[in-house]
Protein backbone atom coordinates (compact mmCIF):
# COMPACT_ATOMS: atom_id res chain seq x y z
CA UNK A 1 190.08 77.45 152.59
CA UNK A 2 187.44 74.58 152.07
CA UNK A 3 188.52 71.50 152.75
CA UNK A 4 188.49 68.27 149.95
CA UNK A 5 185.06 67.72 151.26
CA UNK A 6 183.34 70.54 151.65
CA UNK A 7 184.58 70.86 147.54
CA UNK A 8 183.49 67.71 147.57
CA UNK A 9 180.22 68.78 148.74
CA UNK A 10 179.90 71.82 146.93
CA UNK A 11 180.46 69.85 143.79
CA UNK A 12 177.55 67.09 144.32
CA UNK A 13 175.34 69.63 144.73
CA UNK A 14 176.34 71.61 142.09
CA UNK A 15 175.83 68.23 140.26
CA UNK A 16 172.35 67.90 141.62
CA UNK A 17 171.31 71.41 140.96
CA UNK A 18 172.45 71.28 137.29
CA UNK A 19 170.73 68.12 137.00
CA UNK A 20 167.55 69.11 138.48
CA UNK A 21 167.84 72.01 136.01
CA UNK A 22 167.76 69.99 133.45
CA UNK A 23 164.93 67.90 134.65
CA UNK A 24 163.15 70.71 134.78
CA UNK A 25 163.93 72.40 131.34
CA UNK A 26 163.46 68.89 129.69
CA UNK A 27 159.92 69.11 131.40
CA UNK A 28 159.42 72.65 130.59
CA UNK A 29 160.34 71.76 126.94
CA UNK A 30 157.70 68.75 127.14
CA UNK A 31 155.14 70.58 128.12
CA UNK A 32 155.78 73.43 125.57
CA UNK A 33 156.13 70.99 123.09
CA UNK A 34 152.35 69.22 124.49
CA UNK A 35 150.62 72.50 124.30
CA UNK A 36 152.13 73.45 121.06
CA UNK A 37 150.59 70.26 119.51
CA UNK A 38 147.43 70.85 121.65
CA UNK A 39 147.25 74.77 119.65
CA UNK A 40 147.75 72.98 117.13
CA UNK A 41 145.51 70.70 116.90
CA UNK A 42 142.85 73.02 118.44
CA UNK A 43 143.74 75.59 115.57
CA UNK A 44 143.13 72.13 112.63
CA UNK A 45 139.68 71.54 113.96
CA UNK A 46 139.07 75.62 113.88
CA UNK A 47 140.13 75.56 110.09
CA UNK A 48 138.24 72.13 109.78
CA UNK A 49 135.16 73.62 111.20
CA UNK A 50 135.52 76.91 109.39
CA UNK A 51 135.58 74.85 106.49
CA UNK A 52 133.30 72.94 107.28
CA UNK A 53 130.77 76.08 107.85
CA UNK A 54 131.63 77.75 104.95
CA UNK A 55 130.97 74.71 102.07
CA UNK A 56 127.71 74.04 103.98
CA UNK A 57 126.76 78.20 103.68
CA UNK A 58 128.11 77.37 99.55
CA UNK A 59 125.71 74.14 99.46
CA UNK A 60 122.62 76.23 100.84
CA UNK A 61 123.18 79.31 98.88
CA UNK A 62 123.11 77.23 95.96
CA UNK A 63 120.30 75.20 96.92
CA UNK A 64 118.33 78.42 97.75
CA UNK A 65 119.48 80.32 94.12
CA UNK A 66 118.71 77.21 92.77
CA UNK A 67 115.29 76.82 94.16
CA UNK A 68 114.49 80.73 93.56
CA UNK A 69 115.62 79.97 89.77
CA UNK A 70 113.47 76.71 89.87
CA UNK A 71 110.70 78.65 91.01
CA UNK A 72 111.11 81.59 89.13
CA UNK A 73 110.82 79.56 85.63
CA UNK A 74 107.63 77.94 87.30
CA UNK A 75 105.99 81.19 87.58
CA UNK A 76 107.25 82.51 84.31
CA UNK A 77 105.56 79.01 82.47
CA UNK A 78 102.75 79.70 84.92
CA UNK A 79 102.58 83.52 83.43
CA UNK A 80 103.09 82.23 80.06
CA UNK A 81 100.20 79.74 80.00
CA UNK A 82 97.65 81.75 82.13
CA UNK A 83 98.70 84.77 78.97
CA UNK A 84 97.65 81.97 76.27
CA UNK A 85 94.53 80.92 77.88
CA UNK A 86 93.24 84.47 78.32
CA UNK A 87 94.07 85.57 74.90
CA UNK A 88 92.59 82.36 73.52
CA UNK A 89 89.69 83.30 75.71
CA UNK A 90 89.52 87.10 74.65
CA UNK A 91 89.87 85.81 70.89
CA UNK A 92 86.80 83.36 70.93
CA UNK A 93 84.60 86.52 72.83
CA UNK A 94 85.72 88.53 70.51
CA UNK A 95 84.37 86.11 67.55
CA UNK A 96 81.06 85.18 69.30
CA UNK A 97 80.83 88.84 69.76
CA UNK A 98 81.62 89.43 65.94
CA UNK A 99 79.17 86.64 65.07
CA UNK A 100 76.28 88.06 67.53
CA UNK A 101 76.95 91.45 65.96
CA UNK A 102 76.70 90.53 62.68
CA UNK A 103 73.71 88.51 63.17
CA UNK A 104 71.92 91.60 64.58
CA UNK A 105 73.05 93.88 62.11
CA UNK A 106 71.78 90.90 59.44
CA UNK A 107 68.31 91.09 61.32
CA UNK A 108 67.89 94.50 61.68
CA UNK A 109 68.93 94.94 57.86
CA UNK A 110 66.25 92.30 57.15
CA UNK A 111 63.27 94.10 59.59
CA UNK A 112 64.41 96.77 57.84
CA UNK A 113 64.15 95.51 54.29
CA UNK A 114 60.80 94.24 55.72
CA UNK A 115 59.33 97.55 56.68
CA UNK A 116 59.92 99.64 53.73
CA UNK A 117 58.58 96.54 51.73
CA UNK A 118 55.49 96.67 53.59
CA UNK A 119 55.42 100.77 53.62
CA UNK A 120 55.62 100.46 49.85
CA UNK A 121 53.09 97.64 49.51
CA UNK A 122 51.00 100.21 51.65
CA UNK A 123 51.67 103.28 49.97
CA UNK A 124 50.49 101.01 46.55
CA UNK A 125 47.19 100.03 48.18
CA UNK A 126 46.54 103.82 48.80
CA UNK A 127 46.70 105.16 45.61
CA UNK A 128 45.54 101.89 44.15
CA UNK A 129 48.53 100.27 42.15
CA UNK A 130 49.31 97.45 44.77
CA UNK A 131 48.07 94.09 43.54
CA UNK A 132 45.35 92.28 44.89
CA UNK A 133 43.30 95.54 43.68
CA UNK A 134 40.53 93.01 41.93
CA UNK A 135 38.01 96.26 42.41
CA UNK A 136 40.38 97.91 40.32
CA UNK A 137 41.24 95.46 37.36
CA UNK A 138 37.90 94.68 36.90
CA UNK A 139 37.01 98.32 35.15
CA UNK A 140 40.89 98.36 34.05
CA UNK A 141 39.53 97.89 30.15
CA UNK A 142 36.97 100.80 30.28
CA UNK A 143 37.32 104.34 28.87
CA UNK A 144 36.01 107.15 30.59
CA UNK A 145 32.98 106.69 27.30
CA UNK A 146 31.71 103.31 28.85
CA UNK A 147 31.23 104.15 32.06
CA UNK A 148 27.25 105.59 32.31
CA UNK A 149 26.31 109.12 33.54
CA UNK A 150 24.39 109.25 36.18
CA UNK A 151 21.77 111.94 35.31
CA UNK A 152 19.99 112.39 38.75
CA UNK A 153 15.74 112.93 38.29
């Protein structure tokens, strides 16, 4: 059987063995506990950066939609103003044109009013009635009895 020291023995190192164990499990636990806290913290700034990411993605989306809207009202005002100048513009040719045409027709209606004037005043002269005839009013008194035959010897 074992001698008093060789228990002795086999209990010290027993002791030391169970000791060491649990130098070694404390350790084990510190350094699970260390690269919990390092996952962790690894995982926060992730999510932080994530985060981060996605409100900056928000604030240019809505700087961009809001830009596109700005934009897009520019271009309808733009659209809107160049309508009102070309319609003012179309409305203004349109009355010159009116005017211009109506002055022509007024001219032509006047040549017009000229010409037959003249035709008749013409057309007078021919068959002597137009005035000015002095030839004419001169004898315009006489009867066909005053006038002397010409009795040809």
């Amino acid at each position: 059987m074992a001698t008093h020291e060789q228990s002795y023995g086999a209990g010290e190192a027993k002791g030391r063995a169970e000791e060491k164990t649990g130098q070694t499990t404390e350790a084990m636990k510190q350094k699970a506990q260390e690269a919990k806290e390092r996952t962790y913290e690894t995982a926060q700034q992730g999510k932080d950066k994530t985060l981060s990411a996605t409100e900056a993605a928000n604030q240019k989306a809505r700087e961009t939609t809001e830009a596109a809207k700005q934009k897009a009202q520019e271009l309808t005002q733009s659209a809107r103003e160049k309508t009102q100048e070309t319609t003012h513009s179309t409305r203004e040719t349109a009355e010159a044109a009116k005017e211009k045409t109506g002055g022509i027709l007024q001219q032509t209606g006047e040549q017009v009013k000229n010409l037959a004037k003249g035709a008749t005043e013409s057309l007078k002269q021919t068959f002597g009635m137009g005035e000015g005839n002095e030839e004419r009013d001169k004898y315009k008194d006489y009867t066909k009895e005053d006038v002397p035959r010409y009795e040809g010897k």
